[in-house]
PDB file of N, CA and C in Angstrom:
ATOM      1  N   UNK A   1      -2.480 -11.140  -4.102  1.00  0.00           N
ATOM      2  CA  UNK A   1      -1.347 -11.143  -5.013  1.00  0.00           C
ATOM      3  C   UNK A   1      -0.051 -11.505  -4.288  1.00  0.00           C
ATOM      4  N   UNK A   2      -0.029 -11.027  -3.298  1.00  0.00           N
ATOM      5  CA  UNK A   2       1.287 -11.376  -2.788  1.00  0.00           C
ATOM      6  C   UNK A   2       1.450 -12.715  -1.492  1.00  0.00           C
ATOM      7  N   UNK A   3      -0.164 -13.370  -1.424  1.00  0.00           N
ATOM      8  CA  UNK A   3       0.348 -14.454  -0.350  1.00  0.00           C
ATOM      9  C   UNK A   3      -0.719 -14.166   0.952  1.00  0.00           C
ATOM     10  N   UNK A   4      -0.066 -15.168   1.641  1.00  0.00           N
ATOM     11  CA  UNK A   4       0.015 -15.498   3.170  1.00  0.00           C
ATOM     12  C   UNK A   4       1.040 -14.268   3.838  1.00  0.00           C
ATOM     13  N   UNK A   5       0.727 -13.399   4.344  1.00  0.00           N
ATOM     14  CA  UNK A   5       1.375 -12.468   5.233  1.00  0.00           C
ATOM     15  C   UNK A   5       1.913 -12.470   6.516  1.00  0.00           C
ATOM     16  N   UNK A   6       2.830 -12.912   7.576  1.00  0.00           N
ATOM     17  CA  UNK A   6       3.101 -13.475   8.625  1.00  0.00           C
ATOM     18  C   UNK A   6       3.303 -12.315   9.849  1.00  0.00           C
ATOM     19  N   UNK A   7       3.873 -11.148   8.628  1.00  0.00           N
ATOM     20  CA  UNK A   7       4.584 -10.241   9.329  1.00  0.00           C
ATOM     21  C   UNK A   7       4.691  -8.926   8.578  1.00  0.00           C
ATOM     22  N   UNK A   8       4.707  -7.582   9.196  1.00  0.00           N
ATOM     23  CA  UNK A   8       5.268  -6.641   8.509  1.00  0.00           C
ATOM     24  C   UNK A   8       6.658  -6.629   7.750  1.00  0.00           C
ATOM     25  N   UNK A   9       7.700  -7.724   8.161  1.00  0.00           N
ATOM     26  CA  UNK A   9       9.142  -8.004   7.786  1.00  0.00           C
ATOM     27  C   UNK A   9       8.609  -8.608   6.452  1.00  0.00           C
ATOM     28  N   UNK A  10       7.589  -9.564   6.538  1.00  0.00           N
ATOM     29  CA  UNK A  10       7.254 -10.490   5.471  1.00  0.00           C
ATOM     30  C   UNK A  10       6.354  -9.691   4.447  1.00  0.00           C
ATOM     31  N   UNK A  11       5.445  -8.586   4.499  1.00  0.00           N
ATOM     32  CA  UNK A  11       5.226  -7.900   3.937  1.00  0.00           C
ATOM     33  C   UNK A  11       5.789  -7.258   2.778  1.00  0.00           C
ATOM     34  N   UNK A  12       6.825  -6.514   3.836  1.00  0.00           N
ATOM     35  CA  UNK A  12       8.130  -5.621   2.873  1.00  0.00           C
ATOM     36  C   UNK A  12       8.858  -6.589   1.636  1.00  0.00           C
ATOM     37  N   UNK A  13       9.381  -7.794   2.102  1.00  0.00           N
ATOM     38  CA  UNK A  13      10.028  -8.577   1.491  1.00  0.00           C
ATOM     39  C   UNK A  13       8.999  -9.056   0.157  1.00  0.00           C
ATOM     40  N   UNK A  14       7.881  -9.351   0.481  1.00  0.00           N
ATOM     41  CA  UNK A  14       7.124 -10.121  -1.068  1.00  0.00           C
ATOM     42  C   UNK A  14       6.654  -8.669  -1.566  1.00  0.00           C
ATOM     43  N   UNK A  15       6.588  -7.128  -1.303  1.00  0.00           N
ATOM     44  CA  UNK A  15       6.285  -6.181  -1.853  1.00  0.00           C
ATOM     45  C   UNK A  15       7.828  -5.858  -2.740  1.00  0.00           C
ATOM     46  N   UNK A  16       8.914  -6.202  -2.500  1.00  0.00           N
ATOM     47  CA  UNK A  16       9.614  -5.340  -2.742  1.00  0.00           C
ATOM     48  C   UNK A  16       9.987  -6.637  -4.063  1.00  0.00           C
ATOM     49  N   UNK A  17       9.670  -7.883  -3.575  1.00  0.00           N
ATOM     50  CA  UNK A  17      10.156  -8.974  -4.769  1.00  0.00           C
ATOM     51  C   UNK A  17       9.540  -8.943  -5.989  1.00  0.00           C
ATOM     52  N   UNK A  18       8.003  -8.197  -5.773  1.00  0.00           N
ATOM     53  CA  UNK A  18       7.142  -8.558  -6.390  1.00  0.00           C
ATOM     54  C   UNK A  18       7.310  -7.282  -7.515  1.00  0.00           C
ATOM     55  N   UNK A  19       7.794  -5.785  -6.722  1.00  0.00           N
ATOM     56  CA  UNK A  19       8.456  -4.710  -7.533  1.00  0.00           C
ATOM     57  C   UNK A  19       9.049  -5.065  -8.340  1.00  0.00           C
ATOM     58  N   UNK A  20      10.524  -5.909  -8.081  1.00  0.00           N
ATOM     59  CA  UNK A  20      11.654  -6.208  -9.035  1.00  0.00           C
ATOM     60  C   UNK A  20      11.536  -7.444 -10.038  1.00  0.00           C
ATOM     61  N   UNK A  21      10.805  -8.144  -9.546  1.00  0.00           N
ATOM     62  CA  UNK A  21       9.858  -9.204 -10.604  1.00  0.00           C
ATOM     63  C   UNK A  21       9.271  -8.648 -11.630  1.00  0.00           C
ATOM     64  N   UNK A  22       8.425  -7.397 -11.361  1.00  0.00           N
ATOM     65  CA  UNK A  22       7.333  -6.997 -12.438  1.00  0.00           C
ATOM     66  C   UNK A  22       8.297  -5.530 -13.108  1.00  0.00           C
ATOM     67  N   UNK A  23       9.555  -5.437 -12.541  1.00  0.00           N
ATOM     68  CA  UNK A  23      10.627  -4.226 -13.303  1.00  0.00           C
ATOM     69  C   UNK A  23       9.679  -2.918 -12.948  1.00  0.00           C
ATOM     70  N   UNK A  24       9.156  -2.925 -11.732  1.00  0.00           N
ATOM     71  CA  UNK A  24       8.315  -1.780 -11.129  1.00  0.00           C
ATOM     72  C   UNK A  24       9.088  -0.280 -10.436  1.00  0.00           C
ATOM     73  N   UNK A  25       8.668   0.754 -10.718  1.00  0.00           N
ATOM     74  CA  UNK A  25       9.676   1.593 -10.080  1.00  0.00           C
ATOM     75  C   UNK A  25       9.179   1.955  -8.814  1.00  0.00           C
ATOM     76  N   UNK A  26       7.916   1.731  -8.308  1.00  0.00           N
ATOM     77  CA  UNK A  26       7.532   1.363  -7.294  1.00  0.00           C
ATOM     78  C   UNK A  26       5.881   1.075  -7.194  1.00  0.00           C
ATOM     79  N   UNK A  27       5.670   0.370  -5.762  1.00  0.00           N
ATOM     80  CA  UNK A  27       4.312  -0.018  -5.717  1.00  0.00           C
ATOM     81  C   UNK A  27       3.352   0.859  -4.688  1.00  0.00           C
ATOM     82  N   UNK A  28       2.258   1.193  -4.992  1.00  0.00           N
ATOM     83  CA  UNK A  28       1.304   1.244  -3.877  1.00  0.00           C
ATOM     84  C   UNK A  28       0.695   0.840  -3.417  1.00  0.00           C
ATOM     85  N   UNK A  29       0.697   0.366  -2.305  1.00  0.00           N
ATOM     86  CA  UNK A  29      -0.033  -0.622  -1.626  1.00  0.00           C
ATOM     87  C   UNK A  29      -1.090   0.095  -0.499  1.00  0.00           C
ATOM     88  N   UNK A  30      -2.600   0.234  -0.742  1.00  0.00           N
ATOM     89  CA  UNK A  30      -3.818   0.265   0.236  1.00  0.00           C
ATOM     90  C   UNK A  30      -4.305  -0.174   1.205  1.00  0.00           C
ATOM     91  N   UNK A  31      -4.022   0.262   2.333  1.00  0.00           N
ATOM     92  CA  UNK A  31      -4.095  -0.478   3.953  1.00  0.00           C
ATOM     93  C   UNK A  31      -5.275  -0.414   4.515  1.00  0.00           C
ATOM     94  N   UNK A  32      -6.030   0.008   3.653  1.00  0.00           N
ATOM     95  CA  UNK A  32      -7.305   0.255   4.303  1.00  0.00           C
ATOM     96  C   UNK A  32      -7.373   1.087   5.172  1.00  0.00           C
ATOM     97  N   UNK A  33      -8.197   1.085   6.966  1.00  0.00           N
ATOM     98  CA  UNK A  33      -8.187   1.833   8.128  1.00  0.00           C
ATOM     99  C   UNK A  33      -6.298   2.208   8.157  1.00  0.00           C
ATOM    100  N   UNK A  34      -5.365   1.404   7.845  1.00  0.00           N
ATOM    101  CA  UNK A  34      -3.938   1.820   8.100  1.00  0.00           C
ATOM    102  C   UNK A  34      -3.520   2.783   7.424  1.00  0.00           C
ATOM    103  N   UNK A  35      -4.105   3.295   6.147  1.00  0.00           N
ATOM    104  CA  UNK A  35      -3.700   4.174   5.344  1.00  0.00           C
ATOM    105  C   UNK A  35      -3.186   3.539   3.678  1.00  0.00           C
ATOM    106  N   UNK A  36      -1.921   3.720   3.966  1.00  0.00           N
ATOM    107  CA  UNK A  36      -1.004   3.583   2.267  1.00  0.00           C
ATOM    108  C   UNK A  36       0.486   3.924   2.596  1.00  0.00           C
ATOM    109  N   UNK A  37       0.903   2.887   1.587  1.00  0.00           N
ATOM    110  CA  UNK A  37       2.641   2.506   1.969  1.00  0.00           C
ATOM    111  C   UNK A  37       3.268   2.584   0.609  1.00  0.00           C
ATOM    112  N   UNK A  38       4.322   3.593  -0.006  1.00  0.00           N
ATOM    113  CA  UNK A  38       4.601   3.473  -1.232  1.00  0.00           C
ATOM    114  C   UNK A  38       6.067   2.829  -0.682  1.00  0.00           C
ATOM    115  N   UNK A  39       6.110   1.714  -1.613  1.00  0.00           N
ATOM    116  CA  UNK A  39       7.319   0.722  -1.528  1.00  0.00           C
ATOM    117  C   UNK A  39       7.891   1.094  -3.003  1.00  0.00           C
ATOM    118  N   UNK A  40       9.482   1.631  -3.222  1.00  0.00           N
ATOM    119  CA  UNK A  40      10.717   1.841  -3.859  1.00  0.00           C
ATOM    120  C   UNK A  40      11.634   1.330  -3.728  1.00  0.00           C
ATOM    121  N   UNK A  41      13.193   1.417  -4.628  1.00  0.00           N
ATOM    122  CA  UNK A  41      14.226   0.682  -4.384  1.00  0.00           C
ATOM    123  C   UNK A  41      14.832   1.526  -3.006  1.00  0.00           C
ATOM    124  N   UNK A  42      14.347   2.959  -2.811  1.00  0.00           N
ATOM    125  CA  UNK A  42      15.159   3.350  -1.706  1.00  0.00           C
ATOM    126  C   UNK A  42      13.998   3.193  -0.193  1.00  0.00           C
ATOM    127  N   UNK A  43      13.069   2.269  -0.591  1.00  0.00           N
ATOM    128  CA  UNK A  43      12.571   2.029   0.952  1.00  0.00           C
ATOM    129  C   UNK A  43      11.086   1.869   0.661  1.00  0.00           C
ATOM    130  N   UNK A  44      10.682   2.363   1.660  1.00  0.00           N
ATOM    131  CA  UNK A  44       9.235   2.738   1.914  1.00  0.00           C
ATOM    132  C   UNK A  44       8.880   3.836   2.201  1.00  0.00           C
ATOM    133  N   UNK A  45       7.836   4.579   2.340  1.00  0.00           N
ATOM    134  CA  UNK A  45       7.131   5.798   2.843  1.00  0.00           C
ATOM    135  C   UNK A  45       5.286   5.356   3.383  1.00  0.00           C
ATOM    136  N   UNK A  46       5.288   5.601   4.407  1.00  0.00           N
ATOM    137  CA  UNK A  46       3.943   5.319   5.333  1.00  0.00           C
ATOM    138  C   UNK A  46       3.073   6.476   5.151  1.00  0.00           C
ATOM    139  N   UNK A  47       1.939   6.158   4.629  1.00  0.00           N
ATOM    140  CA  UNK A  47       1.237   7.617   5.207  1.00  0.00           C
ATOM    141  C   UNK A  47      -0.292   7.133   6.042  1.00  0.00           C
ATOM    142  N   UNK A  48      -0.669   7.808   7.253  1.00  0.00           N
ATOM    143  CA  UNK A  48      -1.343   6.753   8.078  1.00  0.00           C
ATOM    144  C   UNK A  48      -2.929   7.510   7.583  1.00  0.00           C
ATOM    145  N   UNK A  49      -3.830   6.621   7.286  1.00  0.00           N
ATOM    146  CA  UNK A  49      -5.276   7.264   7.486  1.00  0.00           C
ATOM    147  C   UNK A  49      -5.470   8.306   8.348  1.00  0.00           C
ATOM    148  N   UNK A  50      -6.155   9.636   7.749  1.00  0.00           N
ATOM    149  CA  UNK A  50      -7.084  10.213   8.747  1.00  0.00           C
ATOM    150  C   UNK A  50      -8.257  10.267   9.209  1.00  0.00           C
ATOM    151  N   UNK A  51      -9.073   9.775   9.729  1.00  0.00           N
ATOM    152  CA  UNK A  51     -10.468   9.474   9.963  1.00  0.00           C
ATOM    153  C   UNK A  51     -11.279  10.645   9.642  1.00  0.00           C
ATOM    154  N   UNK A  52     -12.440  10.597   9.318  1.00  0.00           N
ATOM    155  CA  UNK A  52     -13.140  11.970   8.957  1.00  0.00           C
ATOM    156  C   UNK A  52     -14.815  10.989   9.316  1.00  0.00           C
ATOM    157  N   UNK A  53     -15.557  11.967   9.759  1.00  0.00           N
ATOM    158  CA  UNK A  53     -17.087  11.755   9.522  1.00  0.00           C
ATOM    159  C   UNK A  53     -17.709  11.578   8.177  1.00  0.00           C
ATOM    160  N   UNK A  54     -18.225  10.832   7.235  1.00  0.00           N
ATOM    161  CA  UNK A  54     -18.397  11.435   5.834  1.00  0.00           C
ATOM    162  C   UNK A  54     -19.552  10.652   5.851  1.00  0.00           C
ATOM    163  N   UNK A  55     -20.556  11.324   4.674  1.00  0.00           N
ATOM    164  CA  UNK A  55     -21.846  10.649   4.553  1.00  0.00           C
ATOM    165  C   UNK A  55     -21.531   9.873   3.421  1.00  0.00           C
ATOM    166  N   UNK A  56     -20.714   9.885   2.870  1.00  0.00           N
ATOM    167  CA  UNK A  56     -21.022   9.102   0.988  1.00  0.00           C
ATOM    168  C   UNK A  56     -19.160   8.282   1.053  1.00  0.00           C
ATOM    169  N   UNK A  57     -19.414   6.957   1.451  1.00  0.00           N
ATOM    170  CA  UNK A  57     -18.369   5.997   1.799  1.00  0.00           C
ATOM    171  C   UNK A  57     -17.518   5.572   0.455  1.00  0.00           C
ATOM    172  N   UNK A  58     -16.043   6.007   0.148  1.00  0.00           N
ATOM    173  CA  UNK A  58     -15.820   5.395  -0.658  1.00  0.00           C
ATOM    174  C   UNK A  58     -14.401   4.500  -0.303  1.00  0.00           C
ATOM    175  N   UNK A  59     -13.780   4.038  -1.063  1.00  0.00           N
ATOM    176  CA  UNK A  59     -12.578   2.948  -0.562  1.00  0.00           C
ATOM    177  C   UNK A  59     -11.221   3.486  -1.088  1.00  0.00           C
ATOM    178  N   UNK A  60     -10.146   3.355  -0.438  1.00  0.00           N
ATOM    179  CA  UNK A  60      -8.921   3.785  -0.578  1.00  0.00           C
ATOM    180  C   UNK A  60      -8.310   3.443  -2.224  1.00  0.00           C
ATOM    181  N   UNK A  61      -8.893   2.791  -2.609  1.00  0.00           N
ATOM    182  CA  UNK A  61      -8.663   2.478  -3.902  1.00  0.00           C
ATOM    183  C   UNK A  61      -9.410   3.819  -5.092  1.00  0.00           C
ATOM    184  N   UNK A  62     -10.756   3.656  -4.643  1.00  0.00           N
ATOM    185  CA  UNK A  62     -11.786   4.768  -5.071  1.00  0.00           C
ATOM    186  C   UNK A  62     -10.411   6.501  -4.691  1.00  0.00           C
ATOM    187  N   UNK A  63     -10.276   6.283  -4.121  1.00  0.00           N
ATOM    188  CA  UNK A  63      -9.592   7.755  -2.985  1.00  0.00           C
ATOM    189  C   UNK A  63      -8.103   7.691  -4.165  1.00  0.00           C
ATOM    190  N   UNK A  64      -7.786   6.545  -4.539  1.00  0.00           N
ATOM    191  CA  UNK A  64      -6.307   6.999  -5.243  1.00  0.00           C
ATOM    192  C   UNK A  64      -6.978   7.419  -6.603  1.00  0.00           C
ATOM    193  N   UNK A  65      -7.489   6.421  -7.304  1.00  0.00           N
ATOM    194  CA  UNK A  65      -7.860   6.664  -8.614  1.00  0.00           C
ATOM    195  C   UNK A  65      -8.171   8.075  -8.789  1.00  0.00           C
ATOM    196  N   UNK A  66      -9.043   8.603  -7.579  1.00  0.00           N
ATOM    197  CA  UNK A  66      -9.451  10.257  -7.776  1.00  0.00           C
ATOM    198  C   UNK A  66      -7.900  11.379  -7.984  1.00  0.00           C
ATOM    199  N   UNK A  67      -7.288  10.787  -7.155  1.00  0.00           N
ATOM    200  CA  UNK A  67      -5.485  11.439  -7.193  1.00  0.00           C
ATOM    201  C   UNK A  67      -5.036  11.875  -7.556  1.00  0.00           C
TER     202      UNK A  67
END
């Protein structure tokens, strides 16, 4: 959805365009192994994966919807 990615600078910038394009009050974006980044008009907030042992694999997407 948002492209060719070059950079974390370039990241922020097509997340935050793509907010005010779609009149979003903010986005969440799924990093996979990196975790999850909620992008707002007053910034960002990082929250980093914690690794765990688990027998029954599901995906960060699977992990919000449960939320």
């Amino acid at each position: 959805a948002l492209g060719v990615l070059v950079s974390e600078d370039d990241l922020r910038t097509k997340v935050h365009a793509l907010r005010e394009q779609l009149k979003l009050d903010a986005v969440l974006l799924t990093r996979s192994e990196e975790g999850m980044t909620l992008f707002d008009a007053a910034g960002q907030l990082h929250v980093s994966a914690q690794a765990r042992e688990v027998f029954d694999v599901t995906g960060a997407g699977d992990t919000m919807i449960a939320t």
